[in-house]
Protein backbone atom coordinates (compact mmCIF):
# COMPACT_ATOMS: atom_id res chain seq x y z
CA UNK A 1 -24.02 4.58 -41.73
CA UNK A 2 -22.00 2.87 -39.19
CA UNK A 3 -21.61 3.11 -35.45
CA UNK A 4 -18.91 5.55 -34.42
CA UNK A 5 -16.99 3.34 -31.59
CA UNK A 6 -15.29 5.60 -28.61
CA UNK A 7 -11.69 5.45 -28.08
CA UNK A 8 -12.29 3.21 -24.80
CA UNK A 9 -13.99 0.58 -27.06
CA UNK A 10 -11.27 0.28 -29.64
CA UNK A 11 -8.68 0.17 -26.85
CA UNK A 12 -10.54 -2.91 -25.42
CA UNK A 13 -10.30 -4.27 -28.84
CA UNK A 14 -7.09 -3.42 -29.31
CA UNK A 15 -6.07 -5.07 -25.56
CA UNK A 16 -8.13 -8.74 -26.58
CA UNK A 17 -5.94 -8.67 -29.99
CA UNK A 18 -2.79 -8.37 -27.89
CA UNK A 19 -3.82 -10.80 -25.23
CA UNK A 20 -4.86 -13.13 -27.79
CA UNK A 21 -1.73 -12.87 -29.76
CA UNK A 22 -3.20 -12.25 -33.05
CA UNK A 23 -1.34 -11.17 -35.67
CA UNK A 24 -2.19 -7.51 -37.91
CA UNK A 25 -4.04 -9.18 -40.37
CA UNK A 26 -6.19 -11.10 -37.57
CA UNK A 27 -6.79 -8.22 -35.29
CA UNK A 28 -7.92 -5.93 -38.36
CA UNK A 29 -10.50 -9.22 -39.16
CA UNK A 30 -11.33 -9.37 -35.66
CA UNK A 31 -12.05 -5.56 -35.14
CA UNK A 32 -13.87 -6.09 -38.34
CA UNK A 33 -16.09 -8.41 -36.74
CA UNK A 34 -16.85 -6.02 -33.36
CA UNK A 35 -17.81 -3.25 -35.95
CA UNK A 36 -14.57 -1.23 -35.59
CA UNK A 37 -13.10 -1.37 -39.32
CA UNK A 38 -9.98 0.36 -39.93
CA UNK A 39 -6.97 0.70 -42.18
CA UNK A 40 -3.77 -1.29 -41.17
CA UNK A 41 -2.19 2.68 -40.44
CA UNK A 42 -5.34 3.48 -38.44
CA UNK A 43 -4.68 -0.02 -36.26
CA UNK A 44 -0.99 0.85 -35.88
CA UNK A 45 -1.82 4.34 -34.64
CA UNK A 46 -4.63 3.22 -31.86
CA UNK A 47 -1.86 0.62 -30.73
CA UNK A 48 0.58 3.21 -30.23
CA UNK A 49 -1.79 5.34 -28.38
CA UNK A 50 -2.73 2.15 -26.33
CA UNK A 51 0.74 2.02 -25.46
CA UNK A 52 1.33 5.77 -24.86
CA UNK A 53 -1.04 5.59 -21.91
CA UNK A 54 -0.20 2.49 -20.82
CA UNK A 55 3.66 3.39 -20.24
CA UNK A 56 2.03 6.91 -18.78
CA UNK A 57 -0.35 5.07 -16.24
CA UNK A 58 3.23 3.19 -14.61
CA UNK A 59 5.29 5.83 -15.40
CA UNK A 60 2.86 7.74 -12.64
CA UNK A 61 3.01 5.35 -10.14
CA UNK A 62 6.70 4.63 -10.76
CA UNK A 63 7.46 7.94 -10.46
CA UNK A 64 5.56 8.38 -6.79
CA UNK A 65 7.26 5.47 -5.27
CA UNK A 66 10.59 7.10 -6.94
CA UNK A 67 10.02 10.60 -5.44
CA UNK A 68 9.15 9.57 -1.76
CA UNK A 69 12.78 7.73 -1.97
CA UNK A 70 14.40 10.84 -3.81
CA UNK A 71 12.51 12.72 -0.76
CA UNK A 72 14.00 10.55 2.05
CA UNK A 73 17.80 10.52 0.47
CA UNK A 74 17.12 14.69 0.36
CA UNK A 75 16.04 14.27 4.03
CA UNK A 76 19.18 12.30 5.51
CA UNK A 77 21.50 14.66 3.33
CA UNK A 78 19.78 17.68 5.17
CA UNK A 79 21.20 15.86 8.63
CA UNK A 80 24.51 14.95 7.18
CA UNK A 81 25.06 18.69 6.79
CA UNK A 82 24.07 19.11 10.66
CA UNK A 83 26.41 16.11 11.82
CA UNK A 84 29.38 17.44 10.10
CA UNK A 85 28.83 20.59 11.60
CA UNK A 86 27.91 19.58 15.07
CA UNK A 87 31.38 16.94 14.53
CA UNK A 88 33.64 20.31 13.72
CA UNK A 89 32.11 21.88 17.12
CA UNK A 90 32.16 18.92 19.93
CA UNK A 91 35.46 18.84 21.39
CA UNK A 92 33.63 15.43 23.39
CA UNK A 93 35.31 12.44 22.39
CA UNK A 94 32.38 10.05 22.93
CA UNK A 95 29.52 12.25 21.15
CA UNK A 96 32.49 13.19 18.44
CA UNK A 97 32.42 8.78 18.04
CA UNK A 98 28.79 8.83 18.22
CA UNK A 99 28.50 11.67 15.21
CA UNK A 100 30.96 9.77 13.50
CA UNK A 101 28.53 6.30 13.22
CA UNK A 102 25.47 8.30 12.81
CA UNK A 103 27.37 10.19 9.62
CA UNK A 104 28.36 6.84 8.32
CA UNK A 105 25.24 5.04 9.14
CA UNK A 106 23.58 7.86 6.97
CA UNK A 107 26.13 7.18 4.41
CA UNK A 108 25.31 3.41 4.67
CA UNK A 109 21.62 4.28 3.93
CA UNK A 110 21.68 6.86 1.32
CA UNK A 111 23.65 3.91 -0.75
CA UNK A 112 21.08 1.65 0.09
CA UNK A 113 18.28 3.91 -1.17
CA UNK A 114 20.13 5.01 -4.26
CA UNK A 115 20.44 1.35 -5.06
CA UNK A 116 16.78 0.18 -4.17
CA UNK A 117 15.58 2.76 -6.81
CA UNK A 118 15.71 0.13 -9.52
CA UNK A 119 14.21 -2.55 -7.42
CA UNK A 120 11.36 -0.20 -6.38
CA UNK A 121 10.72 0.59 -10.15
CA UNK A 122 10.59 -2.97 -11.27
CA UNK A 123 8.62 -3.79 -8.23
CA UNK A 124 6.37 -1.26 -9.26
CA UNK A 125 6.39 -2.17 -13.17
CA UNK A 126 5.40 -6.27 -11.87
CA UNK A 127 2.47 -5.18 -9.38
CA UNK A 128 0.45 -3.22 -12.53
CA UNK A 129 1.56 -6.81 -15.05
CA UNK A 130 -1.26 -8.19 -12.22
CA UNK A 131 -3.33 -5.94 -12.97
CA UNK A 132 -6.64 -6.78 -15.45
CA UNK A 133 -5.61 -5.52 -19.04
CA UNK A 134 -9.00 -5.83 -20.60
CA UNK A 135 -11.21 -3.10 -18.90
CA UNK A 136 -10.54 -0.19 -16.44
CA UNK A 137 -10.61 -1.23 -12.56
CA UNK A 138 -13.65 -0.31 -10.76
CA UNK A 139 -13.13 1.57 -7.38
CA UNK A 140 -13.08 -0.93 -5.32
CA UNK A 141 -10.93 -3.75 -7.39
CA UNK A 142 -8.17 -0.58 -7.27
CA UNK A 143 -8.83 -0.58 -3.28
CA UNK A 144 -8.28 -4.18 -2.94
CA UNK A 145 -5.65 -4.16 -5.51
CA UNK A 146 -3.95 -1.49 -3.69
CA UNK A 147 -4.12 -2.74 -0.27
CA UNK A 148 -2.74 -6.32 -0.90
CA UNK A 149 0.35 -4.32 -2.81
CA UNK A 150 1.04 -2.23 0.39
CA UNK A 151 0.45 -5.81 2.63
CA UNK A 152 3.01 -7.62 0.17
CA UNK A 153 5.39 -4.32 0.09
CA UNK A 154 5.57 -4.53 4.45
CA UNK A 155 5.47 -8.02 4.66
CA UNK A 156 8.88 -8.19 2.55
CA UNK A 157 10.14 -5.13 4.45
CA UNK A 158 9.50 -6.74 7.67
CA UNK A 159 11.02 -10.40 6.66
CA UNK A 160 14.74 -8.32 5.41
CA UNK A 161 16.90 -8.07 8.65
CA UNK A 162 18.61 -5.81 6.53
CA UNK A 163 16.04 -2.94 5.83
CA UNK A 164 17.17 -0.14 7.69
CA UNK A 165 13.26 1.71 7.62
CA UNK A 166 11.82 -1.02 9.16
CA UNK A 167 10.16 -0.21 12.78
CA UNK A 168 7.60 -1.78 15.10
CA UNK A 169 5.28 0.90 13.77
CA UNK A 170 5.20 -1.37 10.57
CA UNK A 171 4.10 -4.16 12.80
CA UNK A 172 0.88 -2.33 13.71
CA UNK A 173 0.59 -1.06 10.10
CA UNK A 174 0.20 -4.38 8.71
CA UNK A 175 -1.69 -5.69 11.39
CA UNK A 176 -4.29 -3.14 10.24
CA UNK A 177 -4.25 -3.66 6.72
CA UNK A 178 -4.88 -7.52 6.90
CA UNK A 179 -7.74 -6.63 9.35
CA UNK A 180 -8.79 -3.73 6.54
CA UNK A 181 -8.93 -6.81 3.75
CA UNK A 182 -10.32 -9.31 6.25
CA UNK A 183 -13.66 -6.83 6.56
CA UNK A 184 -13.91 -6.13 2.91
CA UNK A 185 -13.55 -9.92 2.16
CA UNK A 186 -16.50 -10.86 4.77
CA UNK A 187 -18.37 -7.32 3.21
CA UNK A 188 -18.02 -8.79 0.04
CA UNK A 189 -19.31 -12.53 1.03
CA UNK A 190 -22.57 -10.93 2.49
């Protein structure tokens, strides 16, 4: 009788055939060969599952990085509401002009956010495409994968003149994260 393979080894299977290019009839030959025979129905439904969790694992992170943006816009909307009431109240010319560039400043921001959305989806959508897609990340290749992302995501942040969230807080931030990978890259050498 043969072997019953687990879903994890199929999808391994499954992820060489695709990496490898092969065509239906070579990937059922090829999962032939690893013990994993199937009908050409069978092979189509594993690769759809494949792909279900797959488009699940970055729809999760997309959506993360989407809802702490979503979060901020909410945040600067809740102020808005405050500024146009505290501009209806001040009778003061100079804090009435001040109000005024904060409101628009806001205004200027929540556009930028609302636009950055995409970017931060796509951004998202290339950091998994460098991610191994022949076996599950252990612990620690997530940590380091992780940490270089959030390095690369503050060193562009810092480099745009434009980026309205950047602070000298980020400056420290990164600082620590380089020293963070510079330890785990000597741990790892010893």
């Amino acid at each position: 009788m043969p072997k019953a393979h687990s879903f994890e080894e199929i999808e391994r299977h499954l992820i060489v055939c695709k990496v490898s290019r092969l065509t239906t009839e070579e990937s059922l030959e090829y999962l032939k060969d690893k013990g994993c025979d199937m009908s050409e129905s069978t092979f189509f439904s594993h690769k759809r599952n494949l792909k279900d969790g797959i488009t699940k694992r970055v729809t999760s992170a997309v959506e993360g990085q989407v809802e702490s943006i979503i979060h901020l816009i909410d945040t600067i909307e809740i102020i808005q509401k405050k500024l146009w009431e505290d501009l209806e109240q001040t009778t003061d010319t100079n804090q009435r002009l001040k109000i005024m560039n904060s409101i628009r400043d806001n205004e200027v921001m929540i556009a930028k956010l609302t636009m950055d959305i995409p970017e931060t989806v796509e951004k998202q959508i290339k950091s998994y495409r460098k991610l191994p897609v022949d076996r599950k990340l252990t612990k620690e290749e997530y940590g380091k994968w992780k940490l270089d992302s959030d390095i690369e995501r503050f060193e562009t942040a810092m480099n745009d003149p434009t980026d309205p969230f950047s602070s000298p807080l980020d400056e420290i931030r990164l600082k620590h994260m380089k020293d963070m990978r510079d330890k785990n890259v000597t741990k790892r050498q010893n």
